[in-house]
Protein backbone atom coordinates (compact mmCIF):
# COMPACT_ATOMS: atom_id res chain seq x y z
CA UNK A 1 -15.28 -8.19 -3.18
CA UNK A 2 -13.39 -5.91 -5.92
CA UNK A 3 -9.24 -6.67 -6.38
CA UNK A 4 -6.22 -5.28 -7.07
CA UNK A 5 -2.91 -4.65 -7.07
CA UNK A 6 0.36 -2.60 -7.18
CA UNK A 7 1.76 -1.28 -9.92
CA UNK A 8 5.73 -0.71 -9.55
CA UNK A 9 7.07 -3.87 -9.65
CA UNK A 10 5.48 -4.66 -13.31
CA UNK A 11 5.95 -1.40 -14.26
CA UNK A 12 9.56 -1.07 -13.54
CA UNK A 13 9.78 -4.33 -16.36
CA UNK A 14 7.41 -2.51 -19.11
CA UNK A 15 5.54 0.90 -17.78
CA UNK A 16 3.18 1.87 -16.46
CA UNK A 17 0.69 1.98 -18.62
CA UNK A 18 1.51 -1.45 -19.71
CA UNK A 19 1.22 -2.61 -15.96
CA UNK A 20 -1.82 -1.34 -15.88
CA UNK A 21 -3.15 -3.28 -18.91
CA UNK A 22 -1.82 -6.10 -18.10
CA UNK A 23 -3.69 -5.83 -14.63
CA UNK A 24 -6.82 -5.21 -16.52
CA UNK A 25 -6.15 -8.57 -18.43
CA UNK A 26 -5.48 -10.61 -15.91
CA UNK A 27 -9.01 -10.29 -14.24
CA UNK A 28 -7.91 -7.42 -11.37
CA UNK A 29 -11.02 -5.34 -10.95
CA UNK A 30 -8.40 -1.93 -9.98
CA UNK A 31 -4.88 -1.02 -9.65
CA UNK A 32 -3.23 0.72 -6.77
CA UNK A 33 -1.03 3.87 -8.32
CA UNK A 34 2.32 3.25 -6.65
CA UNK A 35 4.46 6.29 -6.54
CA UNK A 36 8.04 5.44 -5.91
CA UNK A 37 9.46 6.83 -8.89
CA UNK A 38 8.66 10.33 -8.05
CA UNK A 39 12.00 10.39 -6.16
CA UNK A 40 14.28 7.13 -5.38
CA UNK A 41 16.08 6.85 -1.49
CA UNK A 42 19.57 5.48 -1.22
CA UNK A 43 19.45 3.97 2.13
CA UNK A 44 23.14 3.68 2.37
CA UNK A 45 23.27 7.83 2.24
CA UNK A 46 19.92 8.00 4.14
CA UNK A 47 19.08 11.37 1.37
CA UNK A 48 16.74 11.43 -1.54
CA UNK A 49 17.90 11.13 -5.01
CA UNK A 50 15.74 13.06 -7.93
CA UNK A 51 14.67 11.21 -10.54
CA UNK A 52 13.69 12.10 -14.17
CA UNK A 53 10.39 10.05 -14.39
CA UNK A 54 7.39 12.05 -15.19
CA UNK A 55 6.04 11.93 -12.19
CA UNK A 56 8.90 14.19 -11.10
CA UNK A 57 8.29 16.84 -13.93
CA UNK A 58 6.09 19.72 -13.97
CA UNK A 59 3.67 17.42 -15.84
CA UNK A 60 3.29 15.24 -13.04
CA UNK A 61 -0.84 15.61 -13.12
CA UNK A 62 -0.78 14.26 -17.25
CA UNK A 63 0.47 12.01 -17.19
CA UNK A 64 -1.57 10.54 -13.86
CA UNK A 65 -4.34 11.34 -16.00
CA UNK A 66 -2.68 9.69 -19.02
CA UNK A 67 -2.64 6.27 -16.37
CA UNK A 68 -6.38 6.80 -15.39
CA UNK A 69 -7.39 7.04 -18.89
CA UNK A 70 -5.97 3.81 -19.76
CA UNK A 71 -7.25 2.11 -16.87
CA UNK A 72 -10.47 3.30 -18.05
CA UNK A 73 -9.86 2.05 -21.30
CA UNK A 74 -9.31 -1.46 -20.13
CA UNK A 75 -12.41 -1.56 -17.54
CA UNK A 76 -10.20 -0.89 -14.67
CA UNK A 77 -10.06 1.82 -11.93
CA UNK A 78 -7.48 3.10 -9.51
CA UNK A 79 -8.60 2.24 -5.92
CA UNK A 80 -5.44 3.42 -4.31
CA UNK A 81 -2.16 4.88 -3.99
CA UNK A 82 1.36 5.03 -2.23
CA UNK A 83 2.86 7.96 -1.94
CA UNK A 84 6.70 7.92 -1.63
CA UNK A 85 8.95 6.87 1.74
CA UNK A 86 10.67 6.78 4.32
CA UNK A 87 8.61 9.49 5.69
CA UNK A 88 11.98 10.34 7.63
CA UNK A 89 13.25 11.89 4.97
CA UNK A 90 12.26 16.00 4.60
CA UNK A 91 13.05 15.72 0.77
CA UNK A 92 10.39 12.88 0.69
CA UNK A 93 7.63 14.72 2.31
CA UNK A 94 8.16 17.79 0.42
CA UNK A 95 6.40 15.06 -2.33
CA UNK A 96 3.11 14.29 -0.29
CA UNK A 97 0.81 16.61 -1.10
CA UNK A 98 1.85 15.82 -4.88
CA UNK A 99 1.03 12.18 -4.59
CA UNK A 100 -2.16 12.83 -2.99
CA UNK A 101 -2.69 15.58 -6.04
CA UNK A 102 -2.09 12.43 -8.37
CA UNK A 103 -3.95 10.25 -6.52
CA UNK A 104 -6.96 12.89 -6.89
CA UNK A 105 -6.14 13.01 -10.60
CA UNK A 106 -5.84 9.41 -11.21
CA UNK A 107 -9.30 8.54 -9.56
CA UNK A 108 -8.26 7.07 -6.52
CA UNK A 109 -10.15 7.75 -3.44
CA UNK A 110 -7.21 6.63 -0.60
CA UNK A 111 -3.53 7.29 -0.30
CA UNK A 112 -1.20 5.38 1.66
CA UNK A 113 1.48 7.64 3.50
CA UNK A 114 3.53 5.82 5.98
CA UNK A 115 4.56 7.19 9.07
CA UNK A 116 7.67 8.19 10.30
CA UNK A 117 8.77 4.89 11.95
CA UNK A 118 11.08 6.26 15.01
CA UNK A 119 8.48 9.08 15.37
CA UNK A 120 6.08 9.34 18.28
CA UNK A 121 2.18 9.14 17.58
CA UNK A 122 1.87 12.69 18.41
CA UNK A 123 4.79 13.73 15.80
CA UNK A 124 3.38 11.68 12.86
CA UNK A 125 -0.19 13.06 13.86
CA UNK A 126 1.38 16.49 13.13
CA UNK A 127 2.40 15.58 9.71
CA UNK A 128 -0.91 13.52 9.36
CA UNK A 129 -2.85 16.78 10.23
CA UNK A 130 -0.20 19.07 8.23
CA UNK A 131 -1.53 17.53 5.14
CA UNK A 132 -5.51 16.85 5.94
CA UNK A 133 -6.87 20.03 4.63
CA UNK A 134 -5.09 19.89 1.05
CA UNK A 135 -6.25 15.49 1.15
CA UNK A 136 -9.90 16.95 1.76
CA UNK A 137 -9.72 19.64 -0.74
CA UNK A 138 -8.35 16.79 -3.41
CA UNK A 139 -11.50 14.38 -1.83
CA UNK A 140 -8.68 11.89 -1.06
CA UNK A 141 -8.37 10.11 2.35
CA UNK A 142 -4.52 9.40 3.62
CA UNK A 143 -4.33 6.13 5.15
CA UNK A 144 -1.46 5.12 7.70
CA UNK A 145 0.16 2.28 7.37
CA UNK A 146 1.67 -0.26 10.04
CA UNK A 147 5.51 -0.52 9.79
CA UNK A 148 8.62 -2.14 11.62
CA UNK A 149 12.13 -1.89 12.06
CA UNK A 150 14.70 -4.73 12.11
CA UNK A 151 16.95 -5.32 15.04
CA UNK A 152 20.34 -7.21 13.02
CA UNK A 153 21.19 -8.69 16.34
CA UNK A 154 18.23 -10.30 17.26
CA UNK A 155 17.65 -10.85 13.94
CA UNK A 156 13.82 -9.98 13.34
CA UNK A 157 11.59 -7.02 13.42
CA UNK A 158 11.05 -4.54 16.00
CA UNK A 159 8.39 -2.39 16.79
CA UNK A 160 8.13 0.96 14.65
CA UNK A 161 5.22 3.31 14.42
CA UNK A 162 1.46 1.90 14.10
CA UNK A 163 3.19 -1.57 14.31
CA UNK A 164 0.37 -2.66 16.74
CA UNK A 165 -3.14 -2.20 17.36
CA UNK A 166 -2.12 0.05 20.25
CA UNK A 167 -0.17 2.13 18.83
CA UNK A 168 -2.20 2.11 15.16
CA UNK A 169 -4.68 3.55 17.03
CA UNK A 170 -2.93 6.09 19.01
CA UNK A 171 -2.10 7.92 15.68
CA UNK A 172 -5.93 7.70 14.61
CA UNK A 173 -7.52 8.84 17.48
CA UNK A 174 -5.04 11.98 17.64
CA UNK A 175 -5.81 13.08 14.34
CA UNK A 176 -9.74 12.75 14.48
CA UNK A 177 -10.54 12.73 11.67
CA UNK A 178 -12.50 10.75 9.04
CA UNK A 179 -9.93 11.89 6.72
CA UNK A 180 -7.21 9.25 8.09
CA UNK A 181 -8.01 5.90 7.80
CA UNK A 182 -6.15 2.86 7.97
CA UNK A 183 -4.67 0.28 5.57
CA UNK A 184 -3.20 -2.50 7.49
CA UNK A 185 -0.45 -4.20 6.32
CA UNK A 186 -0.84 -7.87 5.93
CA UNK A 187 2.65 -9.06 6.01
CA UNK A 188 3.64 -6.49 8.50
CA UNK A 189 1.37 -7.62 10.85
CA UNK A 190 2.82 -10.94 10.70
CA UNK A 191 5.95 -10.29 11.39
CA UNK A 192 7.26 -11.72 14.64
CA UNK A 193 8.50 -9.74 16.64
CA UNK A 194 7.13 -6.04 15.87
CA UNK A 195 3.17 -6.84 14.83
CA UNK A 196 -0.01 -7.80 16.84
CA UNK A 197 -0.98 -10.21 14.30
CA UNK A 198 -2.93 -9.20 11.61
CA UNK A 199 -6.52 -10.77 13.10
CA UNK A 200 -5.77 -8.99 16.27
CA UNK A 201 -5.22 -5.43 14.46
CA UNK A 202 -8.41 -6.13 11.81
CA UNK A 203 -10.48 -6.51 15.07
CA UNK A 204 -8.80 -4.08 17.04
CA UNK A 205 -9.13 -1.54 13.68
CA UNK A 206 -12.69 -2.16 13.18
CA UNK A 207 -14.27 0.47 11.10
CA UNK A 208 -10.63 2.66 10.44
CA UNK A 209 -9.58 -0.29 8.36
CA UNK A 210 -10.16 1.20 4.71
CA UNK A 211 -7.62 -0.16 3.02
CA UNK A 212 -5.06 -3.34 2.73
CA UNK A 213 -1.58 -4.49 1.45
CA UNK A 214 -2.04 -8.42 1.33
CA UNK A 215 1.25 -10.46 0.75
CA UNK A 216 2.69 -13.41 2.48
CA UNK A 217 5.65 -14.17 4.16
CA UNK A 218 7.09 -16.83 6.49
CA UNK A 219 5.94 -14.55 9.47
CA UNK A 220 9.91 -13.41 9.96
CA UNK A 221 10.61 -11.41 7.10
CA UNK A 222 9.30 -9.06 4.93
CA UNK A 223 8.79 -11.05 1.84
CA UNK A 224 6.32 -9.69 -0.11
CA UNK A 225 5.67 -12.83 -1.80
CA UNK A 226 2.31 -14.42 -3.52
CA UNK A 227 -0.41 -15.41 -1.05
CA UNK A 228 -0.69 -18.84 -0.34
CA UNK A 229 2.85 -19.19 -1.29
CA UNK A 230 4.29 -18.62 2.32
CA UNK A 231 3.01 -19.36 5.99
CA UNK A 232 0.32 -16.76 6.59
CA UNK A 233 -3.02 -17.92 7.64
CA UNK A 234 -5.66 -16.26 5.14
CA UNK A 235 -8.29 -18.17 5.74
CA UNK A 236 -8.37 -16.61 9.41
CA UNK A 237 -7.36 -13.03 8.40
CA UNK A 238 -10.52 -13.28 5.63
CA UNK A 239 -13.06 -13.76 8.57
CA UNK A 240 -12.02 -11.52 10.67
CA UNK A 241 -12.14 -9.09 7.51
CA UNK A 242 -15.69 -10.64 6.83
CA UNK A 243 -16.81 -10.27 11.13
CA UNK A 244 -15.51 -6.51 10.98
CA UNK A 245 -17.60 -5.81 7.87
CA UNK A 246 -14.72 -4.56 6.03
CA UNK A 247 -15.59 -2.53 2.87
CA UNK A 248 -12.36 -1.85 1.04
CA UNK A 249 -10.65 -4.07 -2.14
CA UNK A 250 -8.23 -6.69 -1.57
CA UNK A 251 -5.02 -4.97 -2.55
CA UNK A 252 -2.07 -6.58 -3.49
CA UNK A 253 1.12 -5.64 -2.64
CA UNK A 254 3.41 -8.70 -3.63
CA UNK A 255 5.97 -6.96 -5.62
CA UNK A 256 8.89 -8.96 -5.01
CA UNK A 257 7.08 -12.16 -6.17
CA UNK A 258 7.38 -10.38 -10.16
CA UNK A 259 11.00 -10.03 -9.69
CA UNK A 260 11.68 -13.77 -10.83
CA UNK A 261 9.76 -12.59 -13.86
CA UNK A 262 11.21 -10.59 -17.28
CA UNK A 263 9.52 -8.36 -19.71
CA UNK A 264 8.27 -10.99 -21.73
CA UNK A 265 6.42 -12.99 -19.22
CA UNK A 266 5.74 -10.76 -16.35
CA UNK A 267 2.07 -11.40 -17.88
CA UNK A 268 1.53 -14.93 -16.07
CA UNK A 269 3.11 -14.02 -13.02
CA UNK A 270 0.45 -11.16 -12.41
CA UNK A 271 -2.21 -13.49 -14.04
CA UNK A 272 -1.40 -15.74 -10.68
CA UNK A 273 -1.25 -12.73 -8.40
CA UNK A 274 -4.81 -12.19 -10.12
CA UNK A 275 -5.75 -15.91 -9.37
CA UNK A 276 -4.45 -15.52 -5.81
CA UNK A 277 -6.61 -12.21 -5.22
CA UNK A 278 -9.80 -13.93 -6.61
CA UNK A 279 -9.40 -16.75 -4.26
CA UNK A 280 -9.08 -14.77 -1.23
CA UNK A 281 -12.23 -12.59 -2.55
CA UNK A 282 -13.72 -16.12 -2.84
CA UNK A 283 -13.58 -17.09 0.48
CA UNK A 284 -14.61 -14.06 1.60
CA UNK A 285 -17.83 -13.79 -0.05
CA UNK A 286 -18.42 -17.63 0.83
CA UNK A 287 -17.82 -16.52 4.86
């Protein structure tokens, strides 16, 4: 079982390509090519804000080569990529077929595009199919992701689109097509409240399940925090993964555990995200 992880969050304390050696380093057998910084979201205005990163300039495709190629330089590869959200957002969309474009260019064989989470499964199955013939022509699959929404009065998550197995699979099976797969949310899945749990879902998912975000969380909130750090049962969401035959890496996506971190030793905390990611690869290849 190969690993790896996200990107952003050591990137946004020394770049990218940085990140990615540093990822290399600490034993991660990929990275995942996250793509936020092609245009930021201010939530509070609900509209998307340009941004002068490069993956918003007309060189967008050199310098995802320019990430691939050190990757490559280090013994690493990129499994994966997110694409930018909320899918809500027109402005966002209009950025799609450009992260799937870098995803091509950067090696990666899957991009994660979430769904539009007030949308029904037939509206994000339009924008799912909208996109499927450029994906194909780039040899990239787009995988949907499982989301929620958070209701301030009850104070926990609520359901959103692909939240459970249900729904997850309404949006597959209306699209059709090998093309759209499914990464599955760890965390999300967890979440009390708006998730089936994630054993449920891997079972449920079966052979759509190409892809994962695996973080932990006290099973309220969205913490995106180190596994084994939290309350999250791995050991039971590994054999499920092992019964289903699942085929993908273990990807990472516990961004917000680097933010205790600085510049300087960002290093060991992805070093223990690596450690983390070996053990759950561990006790997957011991099921």
């Amino acid at each position: 079982m190969k690993t790896s992880t996200e990107i952003i969050s050591a990137a946004d304390l020394i770049g990218e390509q940085k990140a990615i050696e540093y990822i290399a380093r600490a034993g991660f057998d990929a990275w995942d090519f996250s793509m936020f910084s092609m245009c930021d979201y201010d939530w509070d205005k609900k509209t998307a804000i340009l941004t002068n990163h490069p993956l918003s300039s007309p060189n967008y495709l050199a310098f995802a080569r320019k990430l691939k190629q050190t990757g490559l330089d280090n013994g690493i590869v990129c499994n994966q990529s997110h694409a930018p959200f909320p899918s809500c957002s027109a402005k966002v969309r209009s950025y799609f077929k450009r992260a799937i474009e870098c995803t091509a260019e950067a090696g990666g064989s899957i991009c994660v595009i979430h769904p539009d989470n007030g949308k029904s499964a037939q509206e994000n199955a339009e924008m799912y199919l909208e996109l499927l013939p450029f994906a194909k022509e780039c040899g990239v699959r787009i995988a949907a992701e499982n989301m929620w929404d958070w209701d301030k009065e009850k104070n926990c998550s609520v359901f959103a689109a692909c939240a459970t197995s249900e729904s997850f699979l309404e949006h597959l099976n209306l699209v059709h097509d090998d093309y759209l797969v499914a990464c599955l949310d760890i965390g999300h899945a967890e979440m009390r409240g708006s998730g089936s749990g994630a054993v449920q879902m891997i079972h449920r998912l079966g052979s759509h399940l190409a892809a994962l975000h695996i973080h932990d969380n006290d099973r309220l909130h969205d913490s995106h925090q180190i596994p084994f750090s939290m309350d999250i049962d791995f050991s039971s969401v590994v054999k499920a993964l092992k019964e289903t035959g699942y085929q993908g890496y273990f990807t990472l996506e516990a961004d917000q555990y680097l933010s205790q971190y600085t510049a300087d030793t960002v290093f060991s905390g992805i070093k223990k995200l690596s450690e983390s990611a070996r053990k759950l690869a561990e006790m997957f290849e011991a099921e």
